[in-house]
Structures are given as structure tokens and as C-alpha cells.
N, C-alpha and C. Protein backbone atom coordinates (compact mmCIF):
# COMPACT_ATOMS: atom_id res chain seq x y z
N UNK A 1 0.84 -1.17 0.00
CA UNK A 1 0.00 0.00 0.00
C UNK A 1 0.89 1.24 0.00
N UNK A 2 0.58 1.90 -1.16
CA UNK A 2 1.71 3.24 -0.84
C UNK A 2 0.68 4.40 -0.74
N UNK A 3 1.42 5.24 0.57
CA UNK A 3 0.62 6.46 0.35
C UNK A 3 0.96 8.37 -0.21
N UNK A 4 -0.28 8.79 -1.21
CA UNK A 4 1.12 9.60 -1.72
C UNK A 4 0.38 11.13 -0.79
N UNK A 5 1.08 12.10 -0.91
CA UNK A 5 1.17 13.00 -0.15
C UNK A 5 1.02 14.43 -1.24
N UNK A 6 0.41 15.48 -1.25
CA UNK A 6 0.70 16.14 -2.56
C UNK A 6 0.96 17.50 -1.12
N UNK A 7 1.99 18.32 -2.00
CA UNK A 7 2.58 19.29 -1.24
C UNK A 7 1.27 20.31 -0.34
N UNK A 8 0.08 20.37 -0.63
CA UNK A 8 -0.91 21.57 -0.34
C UNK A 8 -1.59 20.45 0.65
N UNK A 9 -1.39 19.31 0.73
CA UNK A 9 -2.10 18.57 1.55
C UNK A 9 -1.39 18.77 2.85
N UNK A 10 -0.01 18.71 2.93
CA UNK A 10 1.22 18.52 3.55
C UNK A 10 0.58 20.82 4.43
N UNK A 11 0.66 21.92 3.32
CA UNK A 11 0.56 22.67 3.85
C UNK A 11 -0.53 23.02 4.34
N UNK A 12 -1.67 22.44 4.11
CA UNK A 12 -2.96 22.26 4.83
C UNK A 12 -2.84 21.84 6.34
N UNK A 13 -1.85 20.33 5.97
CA UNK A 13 -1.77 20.02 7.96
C UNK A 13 -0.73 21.11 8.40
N UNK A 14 -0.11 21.64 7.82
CA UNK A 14 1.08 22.61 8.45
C UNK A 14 -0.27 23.55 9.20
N UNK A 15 -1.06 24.31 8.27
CA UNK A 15 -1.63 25.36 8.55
C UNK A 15 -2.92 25.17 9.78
N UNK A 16 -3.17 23.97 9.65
CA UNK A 16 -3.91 23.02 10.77
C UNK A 16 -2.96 23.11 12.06
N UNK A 17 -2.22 22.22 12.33
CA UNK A 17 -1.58 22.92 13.76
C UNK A 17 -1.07 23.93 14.00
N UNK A 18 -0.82 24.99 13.42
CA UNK A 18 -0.43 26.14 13.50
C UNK A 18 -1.80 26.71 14.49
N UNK A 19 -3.00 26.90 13.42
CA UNK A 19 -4.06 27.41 14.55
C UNK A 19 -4.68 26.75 15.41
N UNK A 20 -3.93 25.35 15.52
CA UNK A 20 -4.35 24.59 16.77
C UNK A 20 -3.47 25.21 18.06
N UNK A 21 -2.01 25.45 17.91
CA UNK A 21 -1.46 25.96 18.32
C UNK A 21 -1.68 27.06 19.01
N UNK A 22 -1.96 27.86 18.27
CA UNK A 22 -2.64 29.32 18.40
C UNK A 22 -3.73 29.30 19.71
N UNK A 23 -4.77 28.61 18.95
CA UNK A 23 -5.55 28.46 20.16
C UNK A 23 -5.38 28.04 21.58
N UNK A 24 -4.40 26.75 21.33
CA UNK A 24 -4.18 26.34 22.77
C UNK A 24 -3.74 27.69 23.84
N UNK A 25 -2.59 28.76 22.79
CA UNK A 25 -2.18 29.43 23.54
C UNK A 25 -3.03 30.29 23.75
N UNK A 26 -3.90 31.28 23.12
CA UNK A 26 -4.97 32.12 24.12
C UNK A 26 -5.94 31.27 24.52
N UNK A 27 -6.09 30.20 25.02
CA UNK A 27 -6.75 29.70 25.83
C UNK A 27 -5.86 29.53 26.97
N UNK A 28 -4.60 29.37 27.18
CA UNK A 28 -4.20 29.32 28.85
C UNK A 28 -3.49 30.84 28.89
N UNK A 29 -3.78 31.73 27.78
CA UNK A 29 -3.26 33.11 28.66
C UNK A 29 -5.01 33.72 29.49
N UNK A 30 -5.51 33.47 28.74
CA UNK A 30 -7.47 33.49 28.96
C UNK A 30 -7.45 32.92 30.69
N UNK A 31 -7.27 32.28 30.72
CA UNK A 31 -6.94 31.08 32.02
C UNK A 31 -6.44 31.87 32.87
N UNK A 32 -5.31 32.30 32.05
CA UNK A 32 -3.96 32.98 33.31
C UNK A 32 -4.90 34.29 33.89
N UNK A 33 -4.88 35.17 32.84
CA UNK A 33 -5.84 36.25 33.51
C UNK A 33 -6.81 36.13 34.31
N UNK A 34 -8.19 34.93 34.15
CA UNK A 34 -8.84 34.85 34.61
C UNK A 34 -8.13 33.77 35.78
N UNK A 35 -7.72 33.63 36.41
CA UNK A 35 -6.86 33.14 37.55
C UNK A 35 -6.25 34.21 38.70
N UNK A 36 -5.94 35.12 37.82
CA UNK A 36 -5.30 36.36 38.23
C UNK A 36 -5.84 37.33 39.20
N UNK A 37 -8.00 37.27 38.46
CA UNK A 37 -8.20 38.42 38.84
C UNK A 37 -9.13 37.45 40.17
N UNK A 38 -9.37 36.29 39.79
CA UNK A 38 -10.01 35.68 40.73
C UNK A 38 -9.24 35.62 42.15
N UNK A 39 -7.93 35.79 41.92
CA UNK A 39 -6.85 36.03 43.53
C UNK A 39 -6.85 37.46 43.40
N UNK A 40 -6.64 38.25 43.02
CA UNK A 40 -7.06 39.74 43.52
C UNK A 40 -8.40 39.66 44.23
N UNK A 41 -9.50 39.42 43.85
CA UNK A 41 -10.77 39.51 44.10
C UNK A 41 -10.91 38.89 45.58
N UNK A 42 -10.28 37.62 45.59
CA UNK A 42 -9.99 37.09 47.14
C UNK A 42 -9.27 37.88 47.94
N UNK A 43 -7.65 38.13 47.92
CA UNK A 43 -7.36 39.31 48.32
C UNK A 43 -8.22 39.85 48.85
N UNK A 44 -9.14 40.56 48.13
CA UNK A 44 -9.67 41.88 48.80
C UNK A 44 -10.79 41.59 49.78
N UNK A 45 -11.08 40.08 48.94
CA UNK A 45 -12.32 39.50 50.44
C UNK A 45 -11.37 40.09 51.65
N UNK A 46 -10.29 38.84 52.04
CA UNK A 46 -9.31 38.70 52.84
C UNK A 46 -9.07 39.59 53.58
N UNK A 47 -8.79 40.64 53.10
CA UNK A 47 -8.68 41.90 53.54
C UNK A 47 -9.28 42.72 54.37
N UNK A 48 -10.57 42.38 53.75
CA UNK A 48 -11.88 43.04 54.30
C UNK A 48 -12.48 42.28 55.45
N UNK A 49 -12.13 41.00 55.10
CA UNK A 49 -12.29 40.25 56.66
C UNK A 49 -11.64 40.29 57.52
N UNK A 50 -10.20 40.43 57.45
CA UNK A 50 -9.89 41.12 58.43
C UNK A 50 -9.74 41.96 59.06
N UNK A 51 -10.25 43.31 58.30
CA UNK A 51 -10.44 44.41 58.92
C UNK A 51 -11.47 44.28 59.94
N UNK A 52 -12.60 43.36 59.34
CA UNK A 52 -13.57 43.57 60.55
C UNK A 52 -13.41 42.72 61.32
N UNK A 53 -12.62 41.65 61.78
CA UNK A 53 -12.57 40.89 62.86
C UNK A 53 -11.94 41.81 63.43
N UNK A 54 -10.77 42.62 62.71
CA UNK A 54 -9.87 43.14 63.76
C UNK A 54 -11.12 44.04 64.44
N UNK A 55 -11.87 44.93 63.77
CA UNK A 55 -12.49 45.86 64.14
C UNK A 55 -13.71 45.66 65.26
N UNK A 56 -13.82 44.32 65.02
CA UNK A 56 -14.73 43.23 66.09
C UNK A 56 -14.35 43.50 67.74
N UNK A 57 -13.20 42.71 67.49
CA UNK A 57 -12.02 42.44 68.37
C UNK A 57 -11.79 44.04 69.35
N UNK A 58 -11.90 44.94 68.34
CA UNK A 58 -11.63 46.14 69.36
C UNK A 58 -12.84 47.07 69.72
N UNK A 59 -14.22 46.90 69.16
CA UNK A 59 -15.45 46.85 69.46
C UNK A 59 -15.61 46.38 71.14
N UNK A 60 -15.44 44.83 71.08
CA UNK A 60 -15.01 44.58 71.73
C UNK A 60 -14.59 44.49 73.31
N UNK A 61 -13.71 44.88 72.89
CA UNK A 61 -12.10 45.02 74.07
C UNK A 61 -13.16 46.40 74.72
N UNK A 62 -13.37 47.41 74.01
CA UNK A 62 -14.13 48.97 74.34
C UNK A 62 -15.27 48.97 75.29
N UNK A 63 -16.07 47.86 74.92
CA UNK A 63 -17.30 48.13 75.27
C UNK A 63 -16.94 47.08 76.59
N UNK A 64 -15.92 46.06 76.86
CA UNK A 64 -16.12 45.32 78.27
C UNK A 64 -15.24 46.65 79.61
N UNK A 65 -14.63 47.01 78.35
CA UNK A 65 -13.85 48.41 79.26
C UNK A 65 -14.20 49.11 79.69
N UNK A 66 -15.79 50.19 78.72
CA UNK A 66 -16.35 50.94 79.01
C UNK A 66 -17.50 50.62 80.45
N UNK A 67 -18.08 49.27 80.30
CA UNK A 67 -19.18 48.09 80.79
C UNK A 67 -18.55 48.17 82.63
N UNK A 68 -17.30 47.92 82.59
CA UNK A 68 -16.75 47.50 83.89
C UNK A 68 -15.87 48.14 84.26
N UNK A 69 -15.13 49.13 83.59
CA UNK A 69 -14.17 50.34 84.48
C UNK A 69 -13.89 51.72 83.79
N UNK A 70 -15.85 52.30 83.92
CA UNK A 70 -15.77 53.43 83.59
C UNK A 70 -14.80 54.62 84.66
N UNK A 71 -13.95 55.39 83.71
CA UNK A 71 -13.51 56.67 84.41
C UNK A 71 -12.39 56.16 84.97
N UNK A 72 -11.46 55.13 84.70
CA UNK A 72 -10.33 54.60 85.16
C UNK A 72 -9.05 54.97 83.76
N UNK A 73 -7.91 54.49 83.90
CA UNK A 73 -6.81 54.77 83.52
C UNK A 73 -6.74 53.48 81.75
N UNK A 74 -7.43 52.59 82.58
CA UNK A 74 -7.81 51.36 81.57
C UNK A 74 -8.72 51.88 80.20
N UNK A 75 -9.81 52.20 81.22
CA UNK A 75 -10.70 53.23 80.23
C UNK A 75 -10.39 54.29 79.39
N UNK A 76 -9.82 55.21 79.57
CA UNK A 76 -9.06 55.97 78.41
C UNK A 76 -7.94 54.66 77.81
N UNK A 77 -6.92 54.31 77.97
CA UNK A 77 -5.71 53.69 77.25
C UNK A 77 -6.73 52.41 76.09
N UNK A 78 -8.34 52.00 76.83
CA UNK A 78 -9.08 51.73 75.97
C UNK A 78 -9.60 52.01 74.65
N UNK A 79 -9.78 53.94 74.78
CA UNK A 79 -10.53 54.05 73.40
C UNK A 79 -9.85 54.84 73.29
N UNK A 80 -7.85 55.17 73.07
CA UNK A 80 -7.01 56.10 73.02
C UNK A 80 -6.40 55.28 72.07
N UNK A 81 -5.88 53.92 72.33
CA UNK A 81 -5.10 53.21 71.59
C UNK A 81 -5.32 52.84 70.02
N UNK A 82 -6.76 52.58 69.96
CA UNK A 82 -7.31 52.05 68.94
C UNK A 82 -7.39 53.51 67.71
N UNK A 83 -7.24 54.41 68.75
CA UNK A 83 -7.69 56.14 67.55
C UNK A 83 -6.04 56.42 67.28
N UNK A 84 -5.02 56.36 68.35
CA UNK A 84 -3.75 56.44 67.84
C UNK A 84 -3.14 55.46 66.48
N UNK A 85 -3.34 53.98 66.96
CA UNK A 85 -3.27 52.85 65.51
C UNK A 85 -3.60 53.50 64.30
N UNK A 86 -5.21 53.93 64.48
CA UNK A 86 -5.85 53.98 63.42
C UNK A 86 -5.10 55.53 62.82
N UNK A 87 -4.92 56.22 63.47
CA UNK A 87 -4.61 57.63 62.84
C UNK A 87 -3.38 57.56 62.42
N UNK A 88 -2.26 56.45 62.85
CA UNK A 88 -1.08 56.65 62.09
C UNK A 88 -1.20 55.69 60.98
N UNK A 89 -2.25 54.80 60.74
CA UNK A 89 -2.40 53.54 59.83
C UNK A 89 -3.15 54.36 58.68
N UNK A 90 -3.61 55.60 58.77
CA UNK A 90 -4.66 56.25 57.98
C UNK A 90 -3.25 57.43 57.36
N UNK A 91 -2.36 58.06 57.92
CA UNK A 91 -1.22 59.02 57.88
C UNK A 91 -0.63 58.10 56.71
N UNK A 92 -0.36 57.01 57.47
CA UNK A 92 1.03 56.36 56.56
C UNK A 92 0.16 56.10 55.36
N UNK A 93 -0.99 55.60 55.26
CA UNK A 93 -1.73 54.83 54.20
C UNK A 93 -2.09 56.62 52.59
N UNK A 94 -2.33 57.71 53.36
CA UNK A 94 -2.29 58.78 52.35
C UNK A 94 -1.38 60.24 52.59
N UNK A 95 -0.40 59.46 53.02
CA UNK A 95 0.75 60.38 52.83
C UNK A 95 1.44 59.75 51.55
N UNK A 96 1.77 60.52 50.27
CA UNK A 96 2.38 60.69 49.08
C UNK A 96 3.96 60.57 49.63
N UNK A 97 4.91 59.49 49.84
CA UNK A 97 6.49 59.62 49.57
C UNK A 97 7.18 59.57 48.66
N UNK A 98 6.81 58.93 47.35
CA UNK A 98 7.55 58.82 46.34
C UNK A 98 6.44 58.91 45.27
N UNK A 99 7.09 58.97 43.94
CA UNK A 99 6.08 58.66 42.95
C UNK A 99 7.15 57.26 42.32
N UNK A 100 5.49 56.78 42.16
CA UNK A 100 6.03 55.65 40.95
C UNK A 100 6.18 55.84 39.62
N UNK A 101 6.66 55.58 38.83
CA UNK A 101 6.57 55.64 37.25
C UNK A 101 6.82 54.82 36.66
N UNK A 102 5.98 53.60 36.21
CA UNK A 102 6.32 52.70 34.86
C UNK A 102 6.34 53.12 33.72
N UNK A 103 7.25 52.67 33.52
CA UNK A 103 7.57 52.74 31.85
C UNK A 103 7.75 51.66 30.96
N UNK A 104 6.92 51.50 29.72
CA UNK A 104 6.46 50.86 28.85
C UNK A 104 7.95 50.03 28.41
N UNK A 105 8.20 49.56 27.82
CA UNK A 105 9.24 48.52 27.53
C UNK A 105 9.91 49.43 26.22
N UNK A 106 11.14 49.81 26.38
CA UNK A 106 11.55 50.59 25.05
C UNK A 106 10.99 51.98 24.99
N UNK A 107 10.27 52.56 26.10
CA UNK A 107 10.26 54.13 26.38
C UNK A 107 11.55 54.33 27.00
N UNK A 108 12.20 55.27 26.06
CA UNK A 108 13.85 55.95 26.59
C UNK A 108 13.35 56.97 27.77
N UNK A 109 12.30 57.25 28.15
CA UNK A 109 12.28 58.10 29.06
C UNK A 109 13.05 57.52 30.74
């Protein structure tokens, strides 16, 4: 049995895996991105959950302070601590120190 091959048949399968090729690859950059934004998106759950446990947590701590040793030394260092944290966590978070600047790949700037 011989089998014959004619050159356009030959560049037909060339041109066949080529856009098989193709595809495979924006299908796992498709992937990659959508992978990407799905861990950002967690992240920010994450984030947000812990803000409010923390914020739980010092809810909290305030109200057994306020509850059982009003007008004591405990009582202020109670609802003093949590406004100092927060006011230097709020300072550092929109105070401007540097600028960033990316630059595009092959901008001489």
C-alpha cells in the first residue's frame, strides 16, 4: 500500500496545527488572567475580613472596658489606643512619599 502526499495537503496540515497551536495558547493566557483576577478579588475578600474581625475584636475590648471600668486609667488607654493605631495607619496609608513611574518597555524616558 503506498501512500502519496501532494505538497498543499502537507501545507494544509502545516496550517492546521499552527491554529491549533494558536488556540491552545490564548486559551491558557485566557486562564492565566482569569486566575489572576479571581486572587485579587480574594485578596480583597481577605482583607476586608480582616479588617472587621480586627475591628470586632476592638469593638469589643471597648465596650467590656467601658461596661466595667468606667472613668479609670484602663478606660481611656481603651478608646485612646485604637484612635492612635488607626490615625497613624490612615497618615502612613495617604501620605504621598515617592512617585512611581512605569515605563512601557523601550520608552527611553
Amino acid at each position: 500500500m503506498t501512500v502519496t502526499v501532494t505538497p498543499m495537503q502537507v501545507l494544509a496540515l502545516v496550517g492546521v496545527l499552527v491554529i491549533v497551536a494558536m488556540m491552545w495558547r490564548s486559551g491558557t493566557r485566557r486562564a492565566r488572567r482569569a486566575a489572576q483576577a479571581a486572587h485579587a478579588a480574594s485578596r480583597m475578600v481577605s482583607l476586608a475580613g480582616h479588617v472587621l474581625a480586627t475591628a470586632g475584636v476592638i469593638v469589643g475590648v471597648q465596650w467590656l472596658v467601658i461596661t466595667y471600668a468606667p472613668g479609670s486609667t484602663l478606660f481611656w488607654v481603651a478608646l485612646a489606643l485604637p484612635a492612635l493605631i488607626t490615625g497613624h495607619v490612615l497618615t502612613k496609608a495617604f501620605t504621598v512619599t515617592s512617585v512611581d513611574v512605569t515605563y512601557r518597555r523601550g520608552d527611553p524616558r
